[in-house]
N, C-alpha and C. Protein backbone atom coordinates (compact mmCIF):
# COMPACT_ATOMS: atom_id res chain seq x y z
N UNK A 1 4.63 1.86 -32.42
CA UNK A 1 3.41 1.07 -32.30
C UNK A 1 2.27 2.02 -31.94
N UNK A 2 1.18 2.54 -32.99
CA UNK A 2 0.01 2.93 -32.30
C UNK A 2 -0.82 2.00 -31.58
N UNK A 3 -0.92 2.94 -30.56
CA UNK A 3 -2.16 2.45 -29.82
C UNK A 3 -3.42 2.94 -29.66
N UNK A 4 -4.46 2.06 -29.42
CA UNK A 4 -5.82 2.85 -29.41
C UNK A 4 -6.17 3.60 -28.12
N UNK A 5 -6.93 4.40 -28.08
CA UNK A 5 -7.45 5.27 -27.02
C UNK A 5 -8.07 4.25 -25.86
N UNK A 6 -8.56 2.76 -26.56
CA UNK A 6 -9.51 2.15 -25.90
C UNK A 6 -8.50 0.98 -25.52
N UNK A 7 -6.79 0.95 -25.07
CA UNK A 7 -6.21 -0.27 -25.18
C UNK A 7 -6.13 -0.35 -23.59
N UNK A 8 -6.49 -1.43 -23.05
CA UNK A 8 -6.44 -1.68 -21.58
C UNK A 8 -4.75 -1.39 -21.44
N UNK A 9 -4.22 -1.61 -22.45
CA UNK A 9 -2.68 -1.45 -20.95
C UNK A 9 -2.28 0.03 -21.65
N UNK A 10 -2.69 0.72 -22.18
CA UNK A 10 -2.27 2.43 -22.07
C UNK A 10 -2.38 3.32 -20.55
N UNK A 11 -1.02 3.54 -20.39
CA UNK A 11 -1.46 4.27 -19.32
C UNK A 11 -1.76 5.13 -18.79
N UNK A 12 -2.51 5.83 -19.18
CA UNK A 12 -3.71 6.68 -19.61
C UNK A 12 -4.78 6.06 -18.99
N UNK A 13 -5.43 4.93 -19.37
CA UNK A 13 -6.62 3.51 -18.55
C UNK A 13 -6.45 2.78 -17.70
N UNK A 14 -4.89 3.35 -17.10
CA UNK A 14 -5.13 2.56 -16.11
C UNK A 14 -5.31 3.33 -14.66
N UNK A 15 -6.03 2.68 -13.83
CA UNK A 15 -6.59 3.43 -12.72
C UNK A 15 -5.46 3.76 -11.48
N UNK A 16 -3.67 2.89 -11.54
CA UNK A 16 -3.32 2.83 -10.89
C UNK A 16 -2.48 3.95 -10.92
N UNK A 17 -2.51 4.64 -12.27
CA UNK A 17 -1.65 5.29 -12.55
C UNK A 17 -1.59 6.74 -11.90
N UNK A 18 -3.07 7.40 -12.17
CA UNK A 18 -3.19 8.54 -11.16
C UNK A 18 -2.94 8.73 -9.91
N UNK A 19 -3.38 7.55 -9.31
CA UNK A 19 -3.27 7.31 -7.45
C UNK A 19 -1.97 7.40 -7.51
N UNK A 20 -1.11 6.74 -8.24
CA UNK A 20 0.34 6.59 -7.54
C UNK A 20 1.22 8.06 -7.91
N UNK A 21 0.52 8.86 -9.56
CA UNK A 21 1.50 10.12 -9.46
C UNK A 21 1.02 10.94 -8.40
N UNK A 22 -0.32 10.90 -8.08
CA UNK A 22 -0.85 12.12 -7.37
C UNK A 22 -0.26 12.07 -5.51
N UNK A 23 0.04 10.35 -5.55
CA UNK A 23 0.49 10.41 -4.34
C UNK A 23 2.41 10.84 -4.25
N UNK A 24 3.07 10.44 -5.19
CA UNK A 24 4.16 11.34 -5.66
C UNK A 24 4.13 12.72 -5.59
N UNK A 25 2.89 13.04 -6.14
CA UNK A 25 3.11 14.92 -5.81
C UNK A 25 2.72 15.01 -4.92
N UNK A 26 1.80 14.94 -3.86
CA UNK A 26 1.42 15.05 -2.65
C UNK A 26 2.82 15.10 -1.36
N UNK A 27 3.42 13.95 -1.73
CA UNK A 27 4.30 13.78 -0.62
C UNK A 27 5.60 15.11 -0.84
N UNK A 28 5.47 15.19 -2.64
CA UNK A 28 6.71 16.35 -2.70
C UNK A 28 6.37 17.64 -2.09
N UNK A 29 4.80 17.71 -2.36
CA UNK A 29 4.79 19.10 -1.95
C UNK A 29 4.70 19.16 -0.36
N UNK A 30 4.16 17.91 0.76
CA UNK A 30 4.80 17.89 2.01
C UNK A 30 6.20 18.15 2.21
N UNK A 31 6.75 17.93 1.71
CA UNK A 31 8.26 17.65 1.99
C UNK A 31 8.86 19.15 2.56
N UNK A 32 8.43 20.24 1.73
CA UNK A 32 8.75 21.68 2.89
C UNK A 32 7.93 21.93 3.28
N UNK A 33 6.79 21.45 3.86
CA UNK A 33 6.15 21.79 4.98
C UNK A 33 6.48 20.99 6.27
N UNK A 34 6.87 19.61 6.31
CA UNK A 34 7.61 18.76 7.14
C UNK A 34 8.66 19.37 7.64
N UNK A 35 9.49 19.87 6.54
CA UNK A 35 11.03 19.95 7.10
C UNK A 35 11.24 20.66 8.13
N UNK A 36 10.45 21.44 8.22
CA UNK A 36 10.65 22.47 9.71
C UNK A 36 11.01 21.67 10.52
N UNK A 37 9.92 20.54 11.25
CA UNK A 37 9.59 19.72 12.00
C UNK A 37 10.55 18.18 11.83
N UNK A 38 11.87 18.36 10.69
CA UNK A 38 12.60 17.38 10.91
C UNK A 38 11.61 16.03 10.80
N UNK A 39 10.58 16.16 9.97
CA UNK A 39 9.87 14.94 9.39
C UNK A 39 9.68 14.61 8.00
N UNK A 40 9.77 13.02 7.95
CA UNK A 40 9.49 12.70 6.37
C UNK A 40 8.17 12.62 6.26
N UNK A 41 7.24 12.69 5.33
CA UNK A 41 6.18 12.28 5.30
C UNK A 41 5.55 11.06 5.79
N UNK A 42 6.61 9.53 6.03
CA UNK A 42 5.88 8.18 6.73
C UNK A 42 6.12 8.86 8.53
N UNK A 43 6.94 9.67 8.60
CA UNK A 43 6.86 10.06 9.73
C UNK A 43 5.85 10.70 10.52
N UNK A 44 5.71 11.77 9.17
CA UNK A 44 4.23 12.65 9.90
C UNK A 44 3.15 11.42 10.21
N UNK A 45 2.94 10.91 9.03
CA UNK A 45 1.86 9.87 8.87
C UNK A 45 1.65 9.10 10.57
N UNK A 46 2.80 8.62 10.78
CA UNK A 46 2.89 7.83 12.31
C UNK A 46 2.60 8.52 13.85
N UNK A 47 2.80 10.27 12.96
CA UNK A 47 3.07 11.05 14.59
C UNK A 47 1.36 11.18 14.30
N UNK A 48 0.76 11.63 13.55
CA UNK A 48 -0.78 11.74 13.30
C UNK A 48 -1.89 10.73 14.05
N UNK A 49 -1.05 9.41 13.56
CA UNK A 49 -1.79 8.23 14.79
C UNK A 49 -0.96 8.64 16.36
N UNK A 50 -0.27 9.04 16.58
CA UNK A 50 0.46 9.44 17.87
C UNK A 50 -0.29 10.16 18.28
N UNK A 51 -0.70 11.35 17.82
CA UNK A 51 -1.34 12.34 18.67
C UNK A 51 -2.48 12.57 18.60
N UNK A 52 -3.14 11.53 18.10
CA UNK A 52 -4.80 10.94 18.24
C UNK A 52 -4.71 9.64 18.93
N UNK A 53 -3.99 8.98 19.16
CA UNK A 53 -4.26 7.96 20.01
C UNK A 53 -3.06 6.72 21.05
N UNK A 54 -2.21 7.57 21.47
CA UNK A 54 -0.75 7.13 21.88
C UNK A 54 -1.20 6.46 23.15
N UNK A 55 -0.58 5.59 23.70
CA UNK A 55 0.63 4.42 23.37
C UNK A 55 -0.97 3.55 22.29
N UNK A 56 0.31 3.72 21.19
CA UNK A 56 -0.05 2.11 20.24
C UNK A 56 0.71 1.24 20.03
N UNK A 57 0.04 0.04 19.32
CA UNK A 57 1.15 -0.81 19.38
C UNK A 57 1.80 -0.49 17.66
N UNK A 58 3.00 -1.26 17.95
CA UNK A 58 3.37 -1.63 15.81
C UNK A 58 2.28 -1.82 15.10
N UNK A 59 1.70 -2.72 15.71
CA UNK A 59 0.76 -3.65 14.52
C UNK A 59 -0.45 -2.77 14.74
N UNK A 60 -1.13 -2.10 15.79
CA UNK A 60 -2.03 -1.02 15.33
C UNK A 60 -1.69 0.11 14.15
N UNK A 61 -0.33 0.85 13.95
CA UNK A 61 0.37 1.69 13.50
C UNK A 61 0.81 1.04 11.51
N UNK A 62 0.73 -0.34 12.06
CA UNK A 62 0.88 -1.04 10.45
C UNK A 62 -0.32 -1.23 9.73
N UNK A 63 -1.45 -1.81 10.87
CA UNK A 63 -2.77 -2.12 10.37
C UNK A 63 -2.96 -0.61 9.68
N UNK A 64 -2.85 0.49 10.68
CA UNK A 64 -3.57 2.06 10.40
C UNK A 64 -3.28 2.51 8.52
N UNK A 65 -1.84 2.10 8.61
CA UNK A 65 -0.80 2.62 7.50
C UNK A 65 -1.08 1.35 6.35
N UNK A 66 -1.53 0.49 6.67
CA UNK A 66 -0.97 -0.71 5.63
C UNK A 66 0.19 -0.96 5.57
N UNK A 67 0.90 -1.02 6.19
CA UNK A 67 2.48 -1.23 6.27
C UNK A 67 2.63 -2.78 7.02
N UNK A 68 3.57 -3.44 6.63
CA UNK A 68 3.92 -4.37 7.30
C UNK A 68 5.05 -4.10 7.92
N UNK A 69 5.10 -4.92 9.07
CA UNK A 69 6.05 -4.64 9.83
C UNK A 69 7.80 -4.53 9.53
N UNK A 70 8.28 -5.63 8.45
CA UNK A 70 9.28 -5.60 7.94
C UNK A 70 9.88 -3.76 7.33
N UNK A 71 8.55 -3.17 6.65
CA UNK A 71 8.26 -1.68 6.79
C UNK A 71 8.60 -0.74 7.58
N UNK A 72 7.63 -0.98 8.65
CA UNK A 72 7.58 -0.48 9.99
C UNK A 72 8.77 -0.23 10.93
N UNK A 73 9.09 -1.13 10.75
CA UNK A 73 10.02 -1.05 11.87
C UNK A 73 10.96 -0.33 11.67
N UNK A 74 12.06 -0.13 10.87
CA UNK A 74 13.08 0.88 10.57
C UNK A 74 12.71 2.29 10.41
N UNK A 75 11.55 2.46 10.27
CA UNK A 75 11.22 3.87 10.56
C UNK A 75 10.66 4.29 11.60
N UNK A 76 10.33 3.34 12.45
CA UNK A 76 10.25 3.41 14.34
C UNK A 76 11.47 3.48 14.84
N UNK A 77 12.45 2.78 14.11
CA UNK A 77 13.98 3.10 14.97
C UNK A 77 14.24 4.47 14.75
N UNK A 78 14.37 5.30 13.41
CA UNK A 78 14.77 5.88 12.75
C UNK A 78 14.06 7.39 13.63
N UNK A 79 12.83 7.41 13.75
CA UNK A 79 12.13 8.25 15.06
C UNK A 79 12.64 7.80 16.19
N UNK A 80 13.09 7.13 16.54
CA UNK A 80 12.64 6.74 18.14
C UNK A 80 14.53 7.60 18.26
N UNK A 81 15.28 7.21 17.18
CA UNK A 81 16.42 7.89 17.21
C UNK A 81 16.71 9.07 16.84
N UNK A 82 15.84 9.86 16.71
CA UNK A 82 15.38 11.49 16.35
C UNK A 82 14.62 11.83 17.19
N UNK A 83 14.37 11.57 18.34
CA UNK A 83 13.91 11.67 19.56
C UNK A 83 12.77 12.29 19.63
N UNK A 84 11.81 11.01 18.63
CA UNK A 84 10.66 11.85 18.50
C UNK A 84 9.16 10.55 18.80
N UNK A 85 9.71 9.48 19.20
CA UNK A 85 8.99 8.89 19.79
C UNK A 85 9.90 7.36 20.62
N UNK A 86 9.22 6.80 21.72
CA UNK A 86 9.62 5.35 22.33
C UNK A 86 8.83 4.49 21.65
N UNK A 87 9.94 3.64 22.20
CA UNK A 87 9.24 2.16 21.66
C UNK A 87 9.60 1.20 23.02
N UNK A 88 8.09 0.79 23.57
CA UNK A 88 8.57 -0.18 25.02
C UNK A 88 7.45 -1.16 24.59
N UNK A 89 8.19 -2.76 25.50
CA UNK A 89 7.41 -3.92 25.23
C UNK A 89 6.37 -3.53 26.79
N UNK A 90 4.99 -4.12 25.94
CA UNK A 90 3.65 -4.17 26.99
C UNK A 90 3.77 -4.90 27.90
N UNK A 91 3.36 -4.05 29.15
CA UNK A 91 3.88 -4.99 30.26
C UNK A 91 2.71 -6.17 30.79
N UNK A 92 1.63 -5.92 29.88
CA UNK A 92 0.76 -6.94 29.88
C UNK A 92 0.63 -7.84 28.92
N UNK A 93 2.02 -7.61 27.87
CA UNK A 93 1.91 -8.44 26.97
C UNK A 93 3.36 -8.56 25.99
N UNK A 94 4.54 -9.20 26.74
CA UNK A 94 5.85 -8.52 26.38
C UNK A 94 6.02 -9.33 24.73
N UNK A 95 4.73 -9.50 24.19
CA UNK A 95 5.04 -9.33 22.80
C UNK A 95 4.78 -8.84 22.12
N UNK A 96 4.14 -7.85 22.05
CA UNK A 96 3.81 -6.04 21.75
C UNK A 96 4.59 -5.10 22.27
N UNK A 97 5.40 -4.61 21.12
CA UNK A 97 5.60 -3.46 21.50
C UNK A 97 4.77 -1.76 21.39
N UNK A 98 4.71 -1.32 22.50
CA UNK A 98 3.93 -0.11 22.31
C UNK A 98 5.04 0.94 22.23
N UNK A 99 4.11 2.04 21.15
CA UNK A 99 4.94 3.31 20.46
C UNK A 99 3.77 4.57 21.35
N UNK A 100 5.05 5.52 21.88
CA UNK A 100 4.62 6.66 22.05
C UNK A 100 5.60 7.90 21.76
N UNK A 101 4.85 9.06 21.74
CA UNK A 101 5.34 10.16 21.07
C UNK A 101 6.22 10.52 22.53
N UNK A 102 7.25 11.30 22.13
CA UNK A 102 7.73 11.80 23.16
C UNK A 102 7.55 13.32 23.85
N UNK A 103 7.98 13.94 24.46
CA UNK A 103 7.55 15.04 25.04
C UNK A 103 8.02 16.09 23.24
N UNK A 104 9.11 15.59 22.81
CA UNK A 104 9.61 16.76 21.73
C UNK A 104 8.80 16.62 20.70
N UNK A 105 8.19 14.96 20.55
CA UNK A 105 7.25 14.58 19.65
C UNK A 105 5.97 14.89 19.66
N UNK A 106 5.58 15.69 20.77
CA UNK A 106 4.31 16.13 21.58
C UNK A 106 4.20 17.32 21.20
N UNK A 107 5.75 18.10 21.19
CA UNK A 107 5.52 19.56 21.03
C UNK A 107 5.72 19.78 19.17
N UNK A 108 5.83 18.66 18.47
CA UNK A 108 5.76 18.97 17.35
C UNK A 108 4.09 19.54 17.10
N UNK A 109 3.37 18.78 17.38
CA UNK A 109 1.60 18.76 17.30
C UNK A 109 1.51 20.25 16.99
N UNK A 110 1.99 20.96 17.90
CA UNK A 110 1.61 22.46 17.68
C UNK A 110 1.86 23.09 16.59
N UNK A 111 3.14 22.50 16.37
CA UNK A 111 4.27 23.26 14.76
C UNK A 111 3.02 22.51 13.47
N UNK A 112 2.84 21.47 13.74
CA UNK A 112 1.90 20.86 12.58
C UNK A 112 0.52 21.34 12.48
N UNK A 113 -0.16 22.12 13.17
CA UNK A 113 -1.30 22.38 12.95
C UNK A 113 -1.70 22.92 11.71
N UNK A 114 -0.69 23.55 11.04
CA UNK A 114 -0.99 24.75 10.01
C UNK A 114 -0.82 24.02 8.80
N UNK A 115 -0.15 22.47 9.20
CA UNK A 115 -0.13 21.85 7.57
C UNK A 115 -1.14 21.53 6.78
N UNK A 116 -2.14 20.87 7.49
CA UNK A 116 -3.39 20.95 6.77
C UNK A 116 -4.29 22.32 5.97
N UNK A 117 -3.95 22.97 6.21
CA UNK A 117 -4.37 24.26 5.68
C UNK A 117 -3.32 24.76 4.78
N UNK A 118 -2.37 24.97 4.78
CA UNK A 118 -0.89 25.25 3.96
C UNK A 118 -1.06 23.96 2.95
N UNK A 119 -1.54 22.71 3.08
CA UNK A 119 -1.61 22.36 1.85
C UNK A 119 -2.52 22.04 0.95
N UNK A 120 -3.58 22.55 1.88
CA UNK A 120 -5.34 22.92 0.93
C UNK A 120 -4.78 24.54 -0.12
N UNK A 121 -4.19 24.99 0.60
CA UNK A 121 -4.04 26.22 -0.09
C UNK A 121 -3.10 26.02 -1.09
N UNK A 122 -2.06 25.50 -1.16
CA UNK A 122 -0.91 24.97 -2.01
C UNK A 122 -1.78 23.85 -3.16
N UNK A 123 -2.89 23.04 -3.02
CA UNK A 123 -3.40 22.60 -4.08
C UNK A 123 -4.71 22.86 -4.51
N UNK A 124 -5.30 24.31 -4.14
CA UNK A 124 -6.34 25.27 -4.75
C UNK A 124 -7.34 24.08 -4.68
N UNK A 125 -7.98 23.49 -3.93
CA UNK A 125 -9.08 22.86 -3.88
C UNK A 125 -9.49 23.15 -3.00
N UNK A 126 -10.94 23.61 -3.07
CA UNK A 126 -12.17 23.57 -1.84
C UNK A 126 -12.70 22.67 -0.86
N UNK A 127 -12.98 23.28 0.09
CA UNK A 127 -13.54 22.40 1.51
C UNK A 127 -14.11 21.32 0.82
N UNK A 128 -14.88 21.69 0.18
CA UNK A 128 -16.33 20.32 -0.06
C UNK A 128 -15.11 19.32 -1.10
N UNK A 129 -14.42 19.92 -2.13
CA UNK A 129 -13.79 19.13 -2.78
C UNK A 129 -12.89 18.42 -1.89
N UNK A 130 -12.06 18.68 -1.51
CA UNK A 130 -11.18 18.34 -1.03
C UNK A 130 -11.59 16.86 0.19
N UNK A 131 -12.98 17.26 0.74
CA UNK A 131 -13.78 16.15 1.20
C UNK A 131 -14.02 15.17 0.59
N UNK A 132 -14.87 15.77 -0.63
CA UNK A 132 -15.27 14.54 -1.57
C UNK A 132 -14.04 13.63 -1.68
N UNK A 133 -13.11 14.36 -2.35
CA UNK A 133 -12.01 13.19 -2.53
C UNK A 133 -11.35 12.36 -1.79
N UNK A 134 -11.39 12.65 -0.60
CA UNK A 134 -10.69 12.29 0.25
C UNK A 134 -11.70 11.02 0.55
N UNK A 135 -12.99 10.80 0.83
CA UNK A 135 -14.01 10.45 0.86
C UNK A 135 -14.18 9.04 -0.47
N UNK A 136 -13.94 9.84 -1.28
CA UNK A 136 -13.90 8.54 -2.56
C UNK A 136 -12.66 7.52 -2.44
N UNK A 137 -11.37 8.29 -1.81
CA UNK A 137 -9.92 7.21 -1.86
C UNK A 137 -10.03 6.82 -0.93
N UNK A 138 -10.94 6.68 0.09
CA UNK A 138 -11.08 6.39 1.65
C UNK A 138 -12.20 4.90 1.43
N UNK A 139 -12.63 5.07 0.31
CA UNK A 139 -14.05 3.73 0.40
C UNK A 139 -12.78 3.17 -1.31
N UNK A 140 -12.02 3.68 -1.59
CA UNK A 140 -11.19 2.89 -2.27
C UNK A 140 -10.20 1.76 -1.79
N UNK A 141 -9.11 2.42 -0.68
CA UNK A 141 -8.87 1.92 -0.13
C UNK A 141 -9.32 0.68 0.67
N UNK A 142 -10.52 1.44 1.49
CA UNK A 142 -11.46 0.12 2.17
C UNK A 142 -11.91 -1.62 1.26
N UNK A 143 -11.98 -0.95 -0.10
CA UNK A 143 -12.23 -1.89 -0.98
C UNK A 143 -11.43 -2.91 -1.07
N UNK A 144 -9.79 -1.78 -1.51
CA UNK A 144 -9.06 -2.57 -2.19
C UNK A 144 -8.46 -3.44 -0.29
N UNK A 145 -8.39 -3.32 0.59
CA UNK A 145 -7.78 -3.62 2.13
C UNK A 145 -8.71 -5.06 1.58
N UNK A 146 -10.36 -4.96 1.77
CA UNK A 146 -11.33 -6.08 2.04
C UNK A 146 -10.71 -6.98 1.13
N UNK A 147 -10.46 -6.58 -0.38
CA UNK A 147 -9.79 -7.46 -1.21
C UNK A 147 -8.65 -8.57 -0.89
N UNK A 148 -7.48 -7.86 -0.39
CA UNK A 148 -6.40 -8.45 0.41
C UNK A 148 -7.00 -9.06 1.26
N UNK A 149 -7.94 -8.66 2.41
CA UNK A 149 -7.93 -9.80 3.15
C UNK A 149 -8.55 -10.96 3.03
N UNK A 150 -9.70 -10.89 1.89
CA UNK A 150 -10.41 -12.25 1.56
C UNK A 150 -9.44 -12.75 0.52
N UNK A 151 -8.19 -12.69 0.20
CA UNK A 151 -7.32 -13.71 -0.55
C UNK A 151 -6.16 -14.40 0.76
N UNK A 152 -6.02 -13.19 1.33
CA UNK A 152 -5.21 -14.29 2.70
C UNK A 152 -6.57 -14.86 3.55
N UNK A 153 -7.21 -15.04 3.51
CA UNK A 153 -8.11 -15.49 4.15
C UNK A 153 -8.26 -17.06 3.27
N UNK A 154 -8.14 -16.96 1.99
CA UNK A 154 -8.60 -17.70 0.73
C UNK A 154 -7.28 -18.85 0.84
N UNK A 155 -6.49 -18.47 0.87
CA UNK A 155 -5.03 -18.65 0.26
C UNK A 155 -4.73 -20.04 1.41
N UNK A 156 -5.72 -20.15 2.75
CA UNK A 156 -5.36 -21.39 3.46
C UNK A 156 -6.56 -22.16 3.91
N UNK A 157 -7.41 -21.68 2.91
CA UNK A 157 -8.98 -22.58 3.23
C UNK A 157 -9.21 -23.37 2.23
N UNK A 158 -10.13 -23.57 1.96
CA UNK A 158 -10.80 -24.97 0.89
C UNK A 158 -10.50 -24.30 -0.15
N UNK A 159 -10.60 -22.87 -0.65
CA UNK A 159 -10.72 -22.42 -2.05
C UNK A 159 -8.96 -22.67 -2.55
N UNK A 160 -8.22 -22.88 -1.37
CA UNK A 160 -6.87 -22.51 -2.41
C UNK A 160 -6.54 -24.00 -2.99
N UNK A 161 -6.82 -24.99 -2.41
CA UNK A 161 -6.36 -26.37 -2.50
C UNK A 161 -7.29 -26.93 -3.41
């Protein structure tokens, strides 16, 4: 079957297609820079909110990630059993649980400093580039988040019925 250059479902046109290989290669090429540090990439991702802003709760850590908790949670056990962060209920609120890094999860911070730079250099893009983009998938994201929430927002008001 040819297709035209101009066919909405070639995927080639479609916009979802880049985001999702580029985030495929991204995570592969983390993957030996992690390993030192005995982390997967959703891991790093979680210790990153850890060591900018610890004790959080799940649902700060899901909101941060977009993750839902069904998500979440097995890879909080999965750390918390690699002894690289706790998980305790708030004692001002024993239906939150708050996540913190642990002392071994503390001393990772140091081993990670060099990843950000080890993988600017590993994908030959410049300061300013490497901004920009980051910058453009950052007001993408924001977009596509606002989207989701004005349909659950939608989904139990006057517009859905």
């Amino acid at each position: 079957m040819a297709e035209s250059s101009d066919d909405p479902l070639r995927l080639a046109n479609q916009v979802c297609f880049p985001l999702y290989a580029a985030t495929n290669l991204l995570q592969r090429l983390y993957r030996p820079l992690l390993a030192p540090l005995g982390l997967t990439y959703s891991q790093y991702l979680v210790m990153l909110i850890l060591w900018e802003r610890a004790p959080v709760t799940v649902g700060e850590i899901g909101s941060c990630l977009h993750l839902d908790n069904g998500t979440l949670t097995p890879l909080l056990k999965r750390m918390e059993r690699g002894g690289f962060i706790t998980r305790s209920r708030d004692p001002r609120d024993e239906r939150r649980v708050l996540v913190a890094p642990t002392p071994q999860g503390l001393e990772l911070r140091t081993q990670a400093l060099r990843i950000p730079e080890d993988l600017a250099q590993r994908i030959a893009l410049g300061t300013g580039e490497i901004d920009t983009l980051r910058n453009s998938v950052v007001s993408l994201v924001h977009h596509l988040a606002d989207d989701l929430d004005r349909g659950k927002e939608g989904s139990g008001g006057a517009e859905a019925r």
